[in-house]
N, C-alpha and C. Protein backbone atom coordinates (compact mmCIF):
# COMPACT_ATOMS: atom_id res chain seq x y z
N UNK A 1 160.10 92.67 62.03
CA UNK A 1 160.13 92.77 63.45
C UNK A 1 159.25 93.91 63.95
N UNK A 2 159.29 94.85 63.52
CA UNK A 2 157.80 96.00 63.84
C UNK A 2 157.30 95.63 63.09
N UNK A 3 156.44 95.03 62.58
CA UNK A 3 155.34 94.07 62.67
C UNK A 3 154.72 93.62 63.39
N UNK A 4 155.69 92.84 64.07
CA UNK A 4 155.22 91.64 65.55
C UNK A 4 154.27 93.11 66.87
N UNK A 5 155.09 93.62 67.02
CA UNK A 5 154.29 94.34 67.69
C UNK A 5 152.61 94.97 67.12
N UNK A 6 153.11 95.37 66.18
CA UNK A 6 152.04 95.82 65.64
C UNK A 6 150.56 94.85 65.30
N UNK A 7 151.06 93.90 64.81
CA UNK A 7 150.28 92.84 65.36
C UNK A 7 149.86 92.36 66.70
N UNK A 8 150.85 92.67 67.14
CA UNK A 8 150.32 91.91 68.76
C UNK A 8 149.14 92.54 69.31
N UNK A 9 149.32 94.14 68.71
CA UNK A 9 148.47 95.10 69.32
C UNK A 9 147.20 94.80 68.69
N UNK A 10 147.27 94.64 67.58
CA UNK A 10 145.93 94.43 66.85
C UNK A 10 145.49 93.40 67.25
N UNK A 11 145.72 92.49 67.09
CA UNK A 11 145.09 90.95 68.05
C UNK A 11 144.56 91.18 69.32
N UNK A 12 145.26 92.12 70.10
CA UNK A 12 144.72 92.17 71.66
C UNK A 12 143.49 93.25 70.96
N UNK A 13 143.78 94.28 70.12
CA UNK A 13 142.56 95.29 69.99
C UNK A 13 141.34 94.45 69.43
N UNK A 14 141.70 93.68 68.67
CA UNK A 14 140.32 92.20 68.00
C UNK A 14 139.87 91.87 69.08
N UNK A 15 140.95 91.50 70.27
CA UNK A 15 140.04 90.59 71.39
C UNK A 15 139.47 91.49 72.18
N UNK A 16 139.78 92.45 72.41
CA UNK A 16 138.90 93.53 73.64
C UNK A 16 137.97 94.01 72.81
N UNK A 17 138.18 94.40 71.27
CA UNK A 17 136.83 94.70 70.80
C UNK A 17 135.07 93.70 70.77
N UNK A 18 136.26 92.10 70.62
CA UNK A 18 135.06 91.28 70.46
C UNK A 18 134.65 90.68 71.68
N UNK A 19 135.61 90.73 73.02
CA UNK A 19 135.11 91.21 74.46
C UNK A 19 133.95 91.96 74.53
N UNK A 20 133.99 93.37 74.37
CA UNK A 20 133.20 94.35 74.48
C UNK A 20 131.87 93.96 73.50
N UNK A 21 131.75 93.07 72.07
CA UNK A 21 130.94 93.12 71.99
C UNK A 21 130.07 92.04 72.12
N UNK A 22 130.39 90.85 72.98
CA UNK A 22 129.72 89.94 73.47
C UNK A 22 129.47 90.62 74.77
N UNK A 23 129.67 91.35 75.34
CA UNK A 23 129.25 92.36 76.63
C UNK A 23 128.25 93.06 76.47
N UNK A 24 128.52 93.90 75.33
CA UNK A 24 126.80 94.86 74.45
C UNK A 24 125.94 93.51 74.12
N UNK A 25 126.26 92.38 73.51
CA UNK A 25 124.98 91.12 73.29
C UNK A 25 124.54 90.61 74.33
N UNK A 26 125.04 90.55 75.31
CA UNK A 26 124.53 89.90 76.89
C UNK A 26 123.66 90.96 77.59
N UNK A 27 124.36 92.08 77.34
CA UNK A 27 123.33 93.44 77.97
C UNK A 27 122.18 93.74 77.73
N UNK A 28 122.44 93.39 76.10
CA UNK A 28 121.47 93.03 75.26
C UNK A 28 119.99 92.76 75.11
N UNK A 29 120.55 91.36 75.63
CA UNK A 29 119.87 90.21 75.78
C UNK A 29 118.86 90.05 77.52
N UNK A 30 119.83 91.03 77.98
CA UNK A 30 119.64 90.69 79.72
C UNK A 30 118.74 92.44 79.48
N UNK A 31 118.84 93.37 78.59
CA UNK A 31 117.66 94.47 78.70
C UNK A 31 116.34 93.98 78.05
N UNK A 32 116.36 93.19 77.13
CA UNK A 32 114.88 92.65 76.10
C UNK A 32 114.37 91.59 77.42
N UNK A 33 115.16 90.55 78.06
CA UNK A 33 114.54 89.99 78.48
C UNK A 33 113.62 91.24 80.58
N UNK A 34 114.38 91.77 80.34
CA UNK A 34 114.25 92.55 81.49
C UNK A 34 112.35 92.96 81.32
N UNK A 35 112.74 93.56 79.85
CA UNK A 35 112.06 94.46 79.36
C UNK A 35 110.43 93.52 79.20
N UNK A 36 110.43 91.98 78.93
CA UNK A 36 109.40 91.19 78.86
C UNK A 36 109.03 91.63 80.14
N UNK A 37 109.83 90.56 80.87
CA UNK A 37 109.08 90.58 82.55
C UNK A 37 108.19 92.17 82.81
N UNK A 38 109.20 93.14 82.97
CA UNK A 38 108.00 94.08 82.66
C UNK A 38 107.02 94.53 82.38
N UNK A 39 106.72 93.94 80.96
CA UNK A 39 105.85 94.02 80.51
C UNK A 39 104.42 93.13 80.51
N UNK A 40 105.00 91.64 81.15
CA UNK A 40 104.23 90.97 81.56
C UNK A 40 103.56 91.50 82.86
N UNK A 41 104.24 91.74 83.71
CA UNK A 41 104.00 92.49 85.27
C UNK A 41 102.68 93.62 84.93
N UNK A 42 103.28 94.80 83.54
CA UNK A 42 102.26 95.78 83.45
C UNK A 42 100.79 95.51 82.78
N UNK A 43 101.19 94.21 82.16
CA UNK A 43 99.56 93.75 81.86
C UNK A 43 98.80 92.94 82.47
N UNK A 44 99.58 91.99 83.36
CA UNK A 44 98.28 91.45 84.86
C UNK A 44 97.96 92.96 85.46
N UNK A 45 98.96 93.84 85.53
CA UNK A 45 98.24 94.75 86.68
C UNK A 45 97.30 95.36 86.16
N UNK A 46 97.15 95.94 84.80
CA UNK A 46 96.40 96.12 83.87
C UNK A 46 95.27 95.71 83.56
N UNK A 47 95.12 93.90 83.66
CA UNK A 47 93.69 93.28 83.31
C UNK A 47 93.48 93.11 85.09
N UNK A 48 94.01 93.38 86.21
CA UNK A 48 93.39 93.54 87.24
C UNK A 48 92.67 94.55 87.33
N UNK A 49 92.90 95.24 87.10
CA UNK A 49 92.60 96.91 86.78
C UNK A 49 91.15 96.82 85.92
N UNK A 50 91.48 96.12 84.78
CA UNK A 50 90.13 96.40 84.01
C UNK A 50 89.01 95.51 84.49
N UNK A 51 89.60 94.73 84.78
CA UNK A 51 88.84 93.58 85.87
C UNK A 51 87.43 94.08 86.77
N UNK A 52 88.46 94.99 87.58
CA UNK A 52 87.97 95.63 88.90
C UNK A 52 86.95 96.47 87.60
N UNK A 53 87.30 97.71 86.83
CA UNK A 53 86.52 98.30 86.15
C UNK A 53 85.28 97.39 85.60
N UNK A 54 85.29 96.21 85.25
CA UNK A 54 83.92 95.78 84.72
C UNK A 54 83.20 95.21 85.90
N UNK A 55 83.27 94.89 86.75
CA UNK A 55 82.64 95.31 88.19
C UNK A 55 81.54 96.21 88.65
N UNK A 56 82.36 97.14 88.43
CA UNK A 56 81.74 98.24 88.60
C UNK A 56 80.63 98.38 87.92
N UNK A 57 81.28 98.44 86.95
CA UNK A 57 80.45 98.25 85.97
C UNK A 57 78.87 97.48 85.29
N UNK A 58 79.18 96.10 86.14
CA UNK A 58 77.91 95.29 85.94
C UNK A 58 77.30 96.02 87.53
N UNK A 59 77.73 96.30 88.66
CA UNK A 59 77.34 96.67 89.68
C UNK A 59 75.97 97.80 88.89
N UNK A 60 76.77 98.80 88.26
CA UNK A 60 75.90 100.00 87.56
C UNK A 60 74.37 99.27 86.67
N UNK A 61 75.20 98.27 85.83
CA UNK A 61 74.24 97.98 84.79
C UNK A 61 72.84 96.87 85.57
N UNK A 62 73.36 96.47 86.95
CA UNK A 62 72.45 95.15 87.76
C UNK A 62 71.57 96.48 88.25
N UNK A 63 72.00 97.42 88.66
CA UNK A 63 71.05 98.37 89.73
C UNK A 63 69.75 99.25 88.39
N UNK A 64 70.64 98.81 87.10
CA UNK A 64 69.80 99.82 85.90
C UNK A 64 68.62 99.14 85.77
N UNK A 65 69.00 98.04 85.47
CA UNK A 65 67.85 97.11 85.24
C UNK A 65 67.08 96.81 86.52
N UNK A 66 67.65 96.58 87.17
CA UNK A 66 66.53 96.56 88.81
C UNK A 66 65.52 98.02 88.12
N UNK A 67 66.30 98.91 88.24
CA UNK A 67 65.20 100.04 88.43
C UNK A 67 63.98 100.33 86.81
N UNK A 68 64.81 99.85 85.96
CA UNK A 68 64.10 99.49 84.52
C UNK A 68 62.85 98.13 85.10
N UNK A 69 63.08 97.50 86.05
CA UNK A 69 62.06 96.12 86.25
C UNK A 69 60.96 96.83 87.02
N UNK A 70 61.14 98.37 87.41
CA UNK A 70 59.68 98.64 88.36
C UNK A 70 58.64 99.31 87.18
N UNK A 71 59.21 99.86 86.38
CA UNK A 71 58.51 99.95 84.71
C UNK A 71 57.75 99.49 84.14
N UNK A 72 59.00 98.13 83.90
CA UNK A 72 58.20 96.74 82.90
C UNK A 72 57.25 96.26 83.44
N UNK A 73 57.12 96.08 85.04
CA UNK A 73 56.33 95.47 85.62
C UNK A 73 54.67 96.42 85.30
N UNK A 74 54.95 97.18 85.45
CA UNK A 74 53.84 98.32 85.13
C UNK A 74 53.15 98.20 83.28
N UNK A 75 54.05 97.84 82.53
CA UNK A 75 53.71 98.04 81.42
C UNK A 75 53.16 96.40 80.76
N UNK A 76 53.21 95.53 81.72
CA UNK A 76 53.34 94.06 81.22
C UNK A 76 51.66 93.55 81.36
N UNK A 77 50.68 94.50 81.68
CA UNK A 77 49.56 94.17 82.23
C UNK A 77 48.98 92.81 80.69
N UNK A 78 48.62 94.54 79.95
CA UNK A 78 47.84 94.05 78.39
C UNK A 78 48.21 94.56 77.18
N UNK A 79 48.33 93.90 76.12
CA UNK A 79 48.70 95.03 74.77
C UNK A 79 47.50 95.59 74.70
N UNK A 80 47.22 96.41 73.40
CA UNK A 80 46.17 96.95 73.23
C UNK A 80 44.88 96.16 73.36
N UNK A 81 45.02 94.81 72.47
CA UNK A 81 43.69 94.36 71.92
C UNK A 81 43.42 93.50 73.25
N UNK A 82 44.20 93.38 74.63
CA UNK A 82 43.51 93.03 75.72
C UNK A 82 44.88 91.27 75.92
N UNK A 83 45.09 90.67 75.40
CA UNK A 83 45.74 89.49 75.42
C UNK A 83 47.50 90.42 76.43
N UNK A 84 47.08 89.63 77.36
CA UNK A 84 48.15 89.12 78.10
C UNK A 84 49.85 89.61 77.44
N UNK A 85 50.67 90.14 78.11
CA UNK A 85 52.36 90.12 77.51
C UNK A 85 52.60 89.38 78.62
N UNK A 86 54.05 89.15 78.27
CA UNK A 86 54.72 88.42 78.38
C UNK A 86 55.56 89.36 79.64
N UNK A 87 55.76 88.71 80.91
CA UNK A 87 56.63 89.36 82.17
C UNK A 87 57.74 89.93 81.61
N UNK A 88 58.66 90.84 82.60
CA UNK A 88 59.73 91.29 81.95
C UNK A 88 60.71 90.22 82.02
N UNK A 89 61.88 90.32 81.21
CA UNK A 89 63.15 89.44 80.80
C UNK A 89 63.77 89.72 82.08
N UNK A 90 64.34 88.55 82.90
CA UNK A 90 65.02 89.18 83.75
C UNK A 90 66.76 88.17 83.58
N UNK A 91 66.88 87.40 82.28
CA UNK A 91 68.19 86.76 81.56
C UNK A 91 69.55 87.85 82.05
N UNK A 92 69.45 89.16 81.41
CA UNK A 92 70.42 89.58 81.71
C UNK A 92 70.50 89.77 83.50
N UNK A 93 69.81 90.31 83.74
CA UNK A 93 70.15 90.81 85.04
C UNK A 93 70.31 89.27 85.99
N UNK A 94 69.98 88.06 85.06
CA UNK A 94 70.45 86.57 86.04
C UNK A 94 72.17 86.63 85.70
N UNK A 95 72.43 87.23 84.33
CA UNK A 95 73.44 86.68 84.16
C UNK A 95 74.64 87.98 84.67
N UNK A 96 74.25 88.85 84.87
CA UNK A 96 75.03 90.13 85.70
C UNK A 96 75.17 89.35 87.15
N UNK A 97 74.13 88.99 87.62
CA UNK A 97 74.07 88.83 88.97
C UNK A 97 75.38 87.57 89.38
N UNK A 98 75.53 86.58 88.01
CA UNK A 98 76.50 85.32 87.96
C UNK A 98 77.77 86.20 88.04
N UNK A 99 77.75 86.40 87.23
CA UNK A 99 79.07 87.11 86.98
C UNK A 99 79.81 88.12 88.17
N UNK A 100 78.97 88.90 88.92
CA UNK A 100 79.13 89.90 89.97
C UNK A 100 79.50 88.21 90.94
N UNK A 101 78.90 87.61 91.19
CA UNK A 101 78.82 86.56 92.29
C UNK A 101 80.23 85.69 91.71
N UNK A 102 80.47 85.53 90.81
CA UNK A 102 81.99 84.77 90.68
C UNK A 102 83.30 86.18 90.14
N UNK A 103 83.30 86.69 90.48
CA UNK A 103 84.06 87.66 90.81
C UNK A 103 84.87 87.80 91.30
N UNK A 104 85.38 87.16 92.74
CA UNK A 104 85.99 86.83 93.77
C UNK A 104 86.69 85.70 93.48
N UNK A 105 86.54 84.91 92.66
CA UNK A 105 87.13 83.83 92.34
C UNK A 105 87.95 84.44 91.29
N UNK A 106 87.59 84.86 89.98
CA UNK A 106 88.68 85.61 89.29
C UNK A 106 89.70 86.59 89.61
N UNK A 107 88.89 87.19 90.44
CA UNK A 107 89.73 88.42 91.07
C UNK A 107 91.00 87.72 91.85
N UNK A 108 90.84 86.22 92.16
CA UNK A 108 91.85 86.38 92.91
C UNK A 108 93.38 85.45 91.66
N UNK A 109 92.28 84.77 90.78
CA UNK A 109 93.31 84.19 90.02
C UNK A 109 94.35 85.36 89.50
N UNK A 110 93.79 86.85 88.80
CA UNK A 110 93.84 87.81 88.09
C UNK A 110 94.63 88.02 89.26
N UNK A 111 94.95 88.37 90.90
CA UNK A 111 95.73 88.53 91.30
C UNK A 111 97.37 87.55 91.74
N UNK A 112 96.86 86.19 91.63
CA UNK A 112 97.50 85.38 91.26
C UNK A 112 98.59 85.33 90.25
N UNK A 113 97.57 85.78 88.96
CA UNK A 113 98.38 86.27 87.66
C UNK A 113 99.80 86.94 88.09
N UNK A 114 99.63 88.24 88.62
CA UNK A 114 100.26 89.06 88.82
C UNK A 114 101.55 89.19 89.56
N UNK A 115 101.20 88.34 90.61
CA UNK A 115 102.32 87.87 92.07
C UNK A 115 103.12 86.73 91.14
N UNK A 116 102.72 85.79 90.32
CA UNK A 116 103.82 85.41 89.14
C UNK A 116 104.62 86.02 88.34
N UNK A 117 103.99 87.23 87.82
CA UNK A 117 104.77 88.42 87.02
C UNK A 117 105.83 88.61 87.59
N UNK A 118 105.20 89.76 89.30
CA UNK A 118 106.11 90.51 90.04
C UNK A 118 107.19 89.32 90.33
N UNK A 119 106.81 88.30 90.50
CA UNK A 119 108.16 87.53 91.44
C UNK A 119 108.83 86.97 90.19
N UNK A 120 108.67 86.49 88.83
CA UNK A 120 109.82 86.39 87.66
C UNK A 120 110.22 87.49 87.96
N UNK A 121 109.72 88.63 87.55
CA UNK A 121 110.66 89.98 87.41
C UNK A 121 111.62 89.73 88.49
N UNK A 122 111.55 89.97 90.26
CA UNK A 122 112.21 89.94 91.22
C UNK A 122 113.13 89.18 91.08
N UNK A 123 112.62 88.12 90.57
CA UNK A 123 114.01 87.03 90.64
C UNK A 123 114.92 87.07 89.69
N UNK A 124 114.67 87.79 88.44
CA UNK A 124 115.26 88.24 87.34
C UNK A 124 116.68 88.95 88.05
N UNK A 125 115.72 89.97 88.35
CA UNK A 125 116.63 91.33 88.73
C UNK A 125 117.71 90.84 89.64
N UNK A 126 117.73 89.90 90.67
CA UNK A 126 118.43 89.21 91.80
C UNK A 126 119.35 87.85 91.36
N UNK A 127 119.10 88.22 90.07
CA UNK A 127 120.24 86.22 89.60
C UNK A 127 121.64 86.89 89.73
């Protein structure tokens, strides 16, 4: 007969323990998944970011070569022995110029990206 109690207690202590630890697995589960969205969120904002940086970037490298083309133009007359060269290359600076010119179109997917991130996360946080 003290037993029964003693048992009883232990059974209820089994169930509040294994309460509590399907509570730590859901918390768990609800911090890792927290923790994605996050992390998804910090890498659109991230490749927006680097995005914008290579921009710039071809902006720098289109104006280099512009100013490298008043050079070539100068140097393209004759080689030594008199025969004709060849005009300057102007491939890259066609293909800087593509790239700068569709820009706006990525830029906005790349922000697109992002407003998907932020709003899983939001809606995460709000279930």
């Amino acid at each position: 007969m003290i037993n029964e109690p003693l048992h009883r207690l232990q059974r209820e202590a089994d169930q509040q323990r294994q309460a509590l630890e399907a509570n730590i697995a859901e918390a768990d589960q609800h911090q890792r998944r927290l923790s994605g969205l996050q992390r998804c969120v910090d890498d659109a904002a991230d490749t927006l970011i680097r995005a914008d940086s290579q921009l710039a970037q071809l902006k720098g490298a289109a104006a280099s070569i512009e100013e490298g083309m008043l050079v070539a133009w100068g140097l393209t007359a004759h080689v030594a022995d008199g025969t004709p060269t060849r005009p300057p290359d102007y491939s890259a600076l066609v293909a800087i110029r593509a790239a700068i010119s569709d820009f706006p179109r990525c830029r906005k997917q790349l922000e697109n990206n992002l407003a998907v991130a932020q709003r899983a996360l939001h809606d995460f946080e709000n279930e």
